[in-house]
N, C-alpha and C. Protein backbone atom coordinates (compact mmCIF):
# COMPACT_ATOMS: atom_id res chain seq x y z
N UNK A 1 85.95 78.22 97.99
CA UNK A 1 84.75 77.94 97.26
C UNK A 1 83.63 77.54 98.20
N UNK A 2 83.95 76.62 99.27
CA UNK A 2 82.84 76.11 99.72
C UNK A 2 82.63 76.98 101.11
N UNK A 3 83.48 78.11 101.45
CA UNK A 3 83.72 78.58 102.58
C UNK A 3 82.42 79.67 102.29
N UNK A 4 81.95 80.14 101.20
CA UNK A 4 80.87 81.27 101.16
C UNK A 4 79.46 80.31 101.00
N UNK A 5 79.18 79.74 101.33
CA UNK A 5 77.64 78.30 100.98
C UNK A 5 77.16 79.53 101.59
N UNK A 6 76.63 79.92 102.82
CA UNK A 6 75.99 80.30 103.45
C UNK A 6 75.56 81.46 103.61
N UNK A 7 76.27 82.15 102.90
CA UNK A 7 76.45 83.72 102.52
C UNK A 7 75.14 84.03 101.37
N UNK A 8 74.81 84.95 101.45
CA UNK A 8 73.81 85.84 100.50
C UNK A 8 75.14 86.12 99.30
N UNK A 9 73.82 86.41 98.39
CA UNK A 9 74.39 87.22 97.14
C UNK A 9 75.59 88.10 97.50
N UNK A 10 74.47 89.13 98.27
CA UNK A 10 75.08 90.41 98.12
C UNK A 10 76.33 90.43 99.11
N UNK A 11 76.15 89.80 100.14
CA UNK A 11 77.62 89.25 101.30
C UNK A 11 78.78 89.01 100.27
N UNK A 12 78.20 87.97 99.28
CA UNK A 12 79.31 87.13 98.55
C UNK A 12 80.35 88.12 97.79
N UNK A 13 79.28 88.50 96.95
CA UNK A 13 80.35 89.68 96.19
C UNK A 13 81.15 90.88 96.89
N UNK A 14 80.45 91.07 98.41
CA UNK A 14 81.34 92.22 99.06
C UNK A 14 82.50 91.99 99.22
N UNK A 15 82.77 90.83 99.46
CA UNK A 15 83.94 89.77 100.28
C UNK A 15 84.99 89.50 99.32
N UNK A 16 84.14 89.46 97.47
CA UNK A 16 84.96 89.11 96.80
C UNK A 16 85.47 90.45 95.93
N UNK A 17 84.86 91.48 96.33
CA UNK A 17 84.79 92.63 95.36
C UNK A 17 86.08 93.14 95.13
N UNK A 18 87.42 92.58 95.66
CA UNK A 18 88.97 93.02 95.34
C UNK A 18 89.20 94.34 96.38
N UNK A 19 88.14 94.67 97.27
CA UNK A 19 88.41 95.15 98.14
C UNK A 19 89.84 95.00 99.65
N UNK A 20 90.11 93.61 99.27
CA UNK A 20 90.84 93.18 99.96
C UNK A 20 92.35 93.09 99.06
N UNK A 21 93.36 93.93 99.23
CA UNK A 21 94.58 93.95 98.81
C UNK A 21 95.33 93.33 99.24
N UNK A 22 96.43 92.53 98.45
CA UNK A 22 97.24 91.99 98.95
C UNK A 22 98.49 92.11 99.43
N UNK A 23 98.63 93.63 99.11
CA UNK A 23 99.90 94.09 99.74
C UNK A 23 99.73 94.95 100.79
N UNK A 24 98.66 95.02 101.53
CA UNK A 24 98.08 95.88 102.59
C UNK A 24 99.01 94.66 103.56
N UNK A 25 99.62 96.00 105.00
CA UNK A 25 100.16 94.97 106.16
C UNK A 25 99.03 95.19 107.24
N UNK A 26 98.96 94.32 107.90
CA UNK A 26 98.51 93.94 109.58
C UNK A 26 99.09 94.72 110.03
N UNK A 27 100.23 94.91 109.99
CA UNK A 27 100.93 96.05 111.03
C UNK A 27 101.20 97.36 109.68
N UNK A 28 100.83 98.44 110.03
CA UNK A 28 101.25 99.57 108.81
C UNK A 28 102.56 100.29 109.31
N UNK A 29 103.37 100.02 110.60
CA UNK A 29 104.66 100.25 111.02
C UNK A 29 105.32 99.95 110.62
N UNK A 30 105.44 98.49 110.10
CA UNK A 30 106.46 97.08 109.40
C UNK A 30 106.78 98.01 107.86
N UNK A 31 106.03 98.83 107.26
CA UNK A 31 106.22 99.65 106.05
C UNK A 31 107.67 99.71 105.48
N UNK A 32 108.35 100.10 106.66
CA UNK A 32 109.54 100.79 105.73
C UNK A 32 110.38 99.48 106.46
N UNK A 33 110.26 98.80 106.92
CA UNK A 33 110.53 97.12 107.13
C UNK A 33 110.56 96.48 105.90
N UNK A 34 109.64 96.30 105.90
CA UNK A 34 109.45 95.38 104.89
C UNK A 34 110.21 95.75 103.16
N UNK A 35 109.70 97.19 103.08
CA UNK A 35 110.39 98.02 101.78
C UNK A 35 111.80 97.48 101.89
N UNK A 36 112.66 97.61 103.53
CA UNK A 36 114.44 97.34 103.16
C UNK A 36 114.24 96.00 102.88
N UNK A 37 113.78 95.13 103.76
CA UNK A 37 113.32 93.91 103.18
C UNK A 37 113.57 93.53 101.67
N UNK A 38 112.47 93.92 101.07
CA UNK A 38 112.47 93.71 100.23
C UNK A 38 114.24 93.99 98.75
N UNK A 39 114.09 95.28 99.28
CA UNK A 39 115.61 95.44 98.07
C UNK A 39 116.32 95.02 98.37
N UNK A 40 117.00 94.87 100.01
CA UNK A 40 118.00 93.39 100.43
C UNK A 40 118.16 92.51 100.03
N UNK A 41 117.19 91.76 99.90
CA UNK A 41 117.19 90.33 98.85
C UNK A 41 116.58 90.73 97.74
N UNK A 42 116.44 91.58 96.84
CA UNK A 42 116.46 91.75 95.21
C UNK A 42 118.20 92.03 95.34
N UNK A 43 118.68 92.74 95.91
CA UNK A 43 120.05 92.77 95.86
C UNK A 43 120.54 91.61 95.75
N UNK A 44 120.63 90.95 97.14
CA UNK A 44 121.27 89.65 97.39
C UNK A 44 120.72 88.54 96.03
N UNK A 45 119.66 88.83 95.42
CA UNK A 45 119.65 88.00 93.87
C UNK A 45 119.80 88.58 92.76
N UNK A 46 120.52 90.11 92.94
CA UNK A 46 120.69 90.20 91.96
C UNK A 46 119.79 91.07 91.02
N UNK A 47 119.17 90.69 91.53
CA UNK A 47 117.95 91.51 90.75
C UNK A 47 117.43 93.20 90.98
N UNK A 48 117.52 93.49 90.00
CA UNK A 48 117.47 95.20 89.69
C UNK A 48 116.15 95.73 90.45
N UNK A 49 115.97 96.20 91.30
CA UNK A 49 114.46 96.83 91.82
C UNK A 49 114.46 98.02 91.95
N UNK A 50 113.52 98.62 91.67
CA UNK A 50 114.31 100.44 91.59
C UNK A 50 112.67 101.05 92.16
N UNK A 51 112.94 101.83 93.05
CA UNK A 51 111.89 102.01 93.84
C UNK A 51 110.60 103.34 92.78
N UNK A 52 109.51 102.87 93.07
CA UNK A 52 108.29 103.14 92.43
C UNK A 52 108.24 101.94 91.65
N UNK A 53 107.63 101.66 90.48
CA UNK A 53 107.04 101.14 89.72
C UNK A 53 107.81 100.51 88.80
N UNK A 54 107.78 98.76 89.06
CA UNK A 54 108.78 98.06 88.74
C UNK A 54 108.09 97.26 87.23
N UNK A 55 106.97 97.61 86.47
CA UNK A 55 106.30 96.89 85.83
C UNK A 55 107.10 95.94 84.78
N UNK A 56 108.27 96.18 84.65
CA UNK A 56 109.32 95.83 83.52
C UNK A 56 109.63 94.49 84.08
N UNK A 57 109.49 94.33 85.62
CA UNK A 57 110.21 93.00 86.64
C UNK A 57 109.18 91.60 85.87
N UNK A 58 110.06 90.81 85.25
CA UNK A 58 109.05 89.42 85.42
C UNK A 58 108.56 89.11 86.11
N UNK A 59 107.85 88.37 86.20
CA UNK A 59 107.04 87.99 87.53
C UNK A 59 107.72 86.84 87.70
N UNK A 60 108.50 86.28 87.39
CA UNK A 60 109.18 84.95 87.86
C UNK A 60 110.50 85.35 89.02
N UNK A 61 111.01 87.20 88.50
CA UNK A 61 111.76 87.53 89.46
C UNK A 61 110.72 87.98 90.90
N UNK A 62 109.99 88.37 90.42
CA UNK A 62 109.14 89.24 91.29
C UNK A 62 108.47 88.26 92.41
N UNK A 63 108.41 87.32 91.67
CA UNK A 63 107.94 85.99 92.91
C UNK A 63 108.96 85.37 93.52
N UNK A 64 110.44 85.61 93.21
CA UNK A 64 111.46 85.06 93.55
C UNK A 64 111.88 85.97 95.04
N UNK A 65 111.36 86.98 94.75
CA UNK A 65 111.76 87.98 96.00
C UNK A 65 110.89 88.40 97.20
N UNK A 66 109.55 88.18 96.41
CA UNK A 66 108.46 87.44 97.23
C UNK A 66 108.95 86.48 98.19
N UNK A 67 109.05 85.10 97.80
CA UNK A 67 109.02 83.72 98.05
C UNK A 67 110.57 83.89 99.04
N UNK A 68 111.52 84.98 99.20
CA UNK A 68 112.46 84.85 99.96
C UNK A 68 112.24 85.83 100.85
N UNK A 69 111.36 86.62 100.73
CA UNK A 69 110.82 87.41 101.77
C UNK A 69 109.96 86.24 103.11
N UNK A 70 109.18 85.86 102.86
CA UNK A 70 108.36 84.74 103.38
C UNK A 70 109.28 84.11 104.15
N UNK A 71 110.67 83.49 103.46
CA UNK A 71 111.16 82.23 104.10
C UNK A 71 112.07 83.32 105.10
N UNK A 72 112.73 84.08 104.62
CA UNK A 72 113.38 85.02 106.13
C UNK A 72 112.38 85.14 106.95
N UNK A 73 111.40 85.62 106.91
CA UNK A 73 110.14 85.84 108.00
C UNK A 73 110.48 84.70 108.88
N UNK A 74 109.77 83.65 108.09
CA UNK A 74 109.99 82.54 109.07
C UNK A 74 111.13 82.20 109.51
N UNK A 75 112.33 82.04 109.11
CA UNK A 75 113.18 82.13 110.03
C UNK A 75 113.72 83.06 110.99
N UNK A 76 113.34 83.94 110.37
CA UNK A 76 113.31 85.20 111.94
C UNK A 76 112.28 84.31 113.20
N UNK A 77 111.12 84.23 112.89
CA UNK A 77 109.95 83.67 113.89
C UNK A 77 110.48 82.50 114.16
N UNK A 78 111.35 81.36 113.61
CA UNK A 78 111.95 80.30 114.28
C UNK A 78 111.99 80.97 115.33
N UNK A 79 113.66 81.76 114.76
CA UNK A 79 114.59 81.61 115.87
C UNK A 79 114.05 82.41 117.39
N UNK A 80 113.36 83.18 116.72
CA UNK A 80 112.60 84.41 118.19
C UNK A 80 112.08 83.23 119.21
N UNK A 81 110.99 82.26 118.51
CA UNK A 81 110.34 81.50 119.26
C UNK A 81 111.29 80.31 119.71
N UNK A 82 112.32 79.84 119.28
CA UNK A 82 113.21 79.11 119.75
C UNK A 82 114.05 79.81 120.89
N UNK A 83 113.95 81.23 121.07
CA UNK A 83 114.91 81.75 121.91
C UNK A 83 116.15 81.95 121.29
N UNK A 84 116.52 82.20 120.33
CA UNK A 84 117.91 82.09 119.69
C UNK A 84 118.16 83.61 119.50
């Protein structure tokens, strides 16, 4: 909120215009990474993911596989940066 003060109108809305996706990667290699990623742990919970268009998934699962995606990350990046 307070991070755009300084910005023009027209700045403001560019920035906010949904131009920015949230499933876009930093790296576009990590792609088919992240995809096994992902059904690995819908597997490992169980949860049904069936590749294309999952709109049927709650979002309580859908954040569940999210939210364990994240925490492997970081423990991958522990251990790399620990040397392990």
């Amino acid at each position: 909120m307070y991070q755009n003060q300084n910005m023009t109108p027209a700045q403001n809305s560019t920035q906010n215009s949904g131009s920015n996706k949230s499933n876009t990667l930093n790296v576009p290699e990590a792609r088919a990474a992240m995809d096994n990623m992902k059904y690995e742990i819908a597997s490992e919970l169980g949860i049904n993911l069936k590749p294309g268009y999952n709109g049927d998934l709650p979002s309580r699962q859908a954040g569940y596989i999210g939210g364990y995606m994240v925490k492997r990350m970081i423990e991958q990046q522990e251990r790399q940066m620990s040397g392990k």
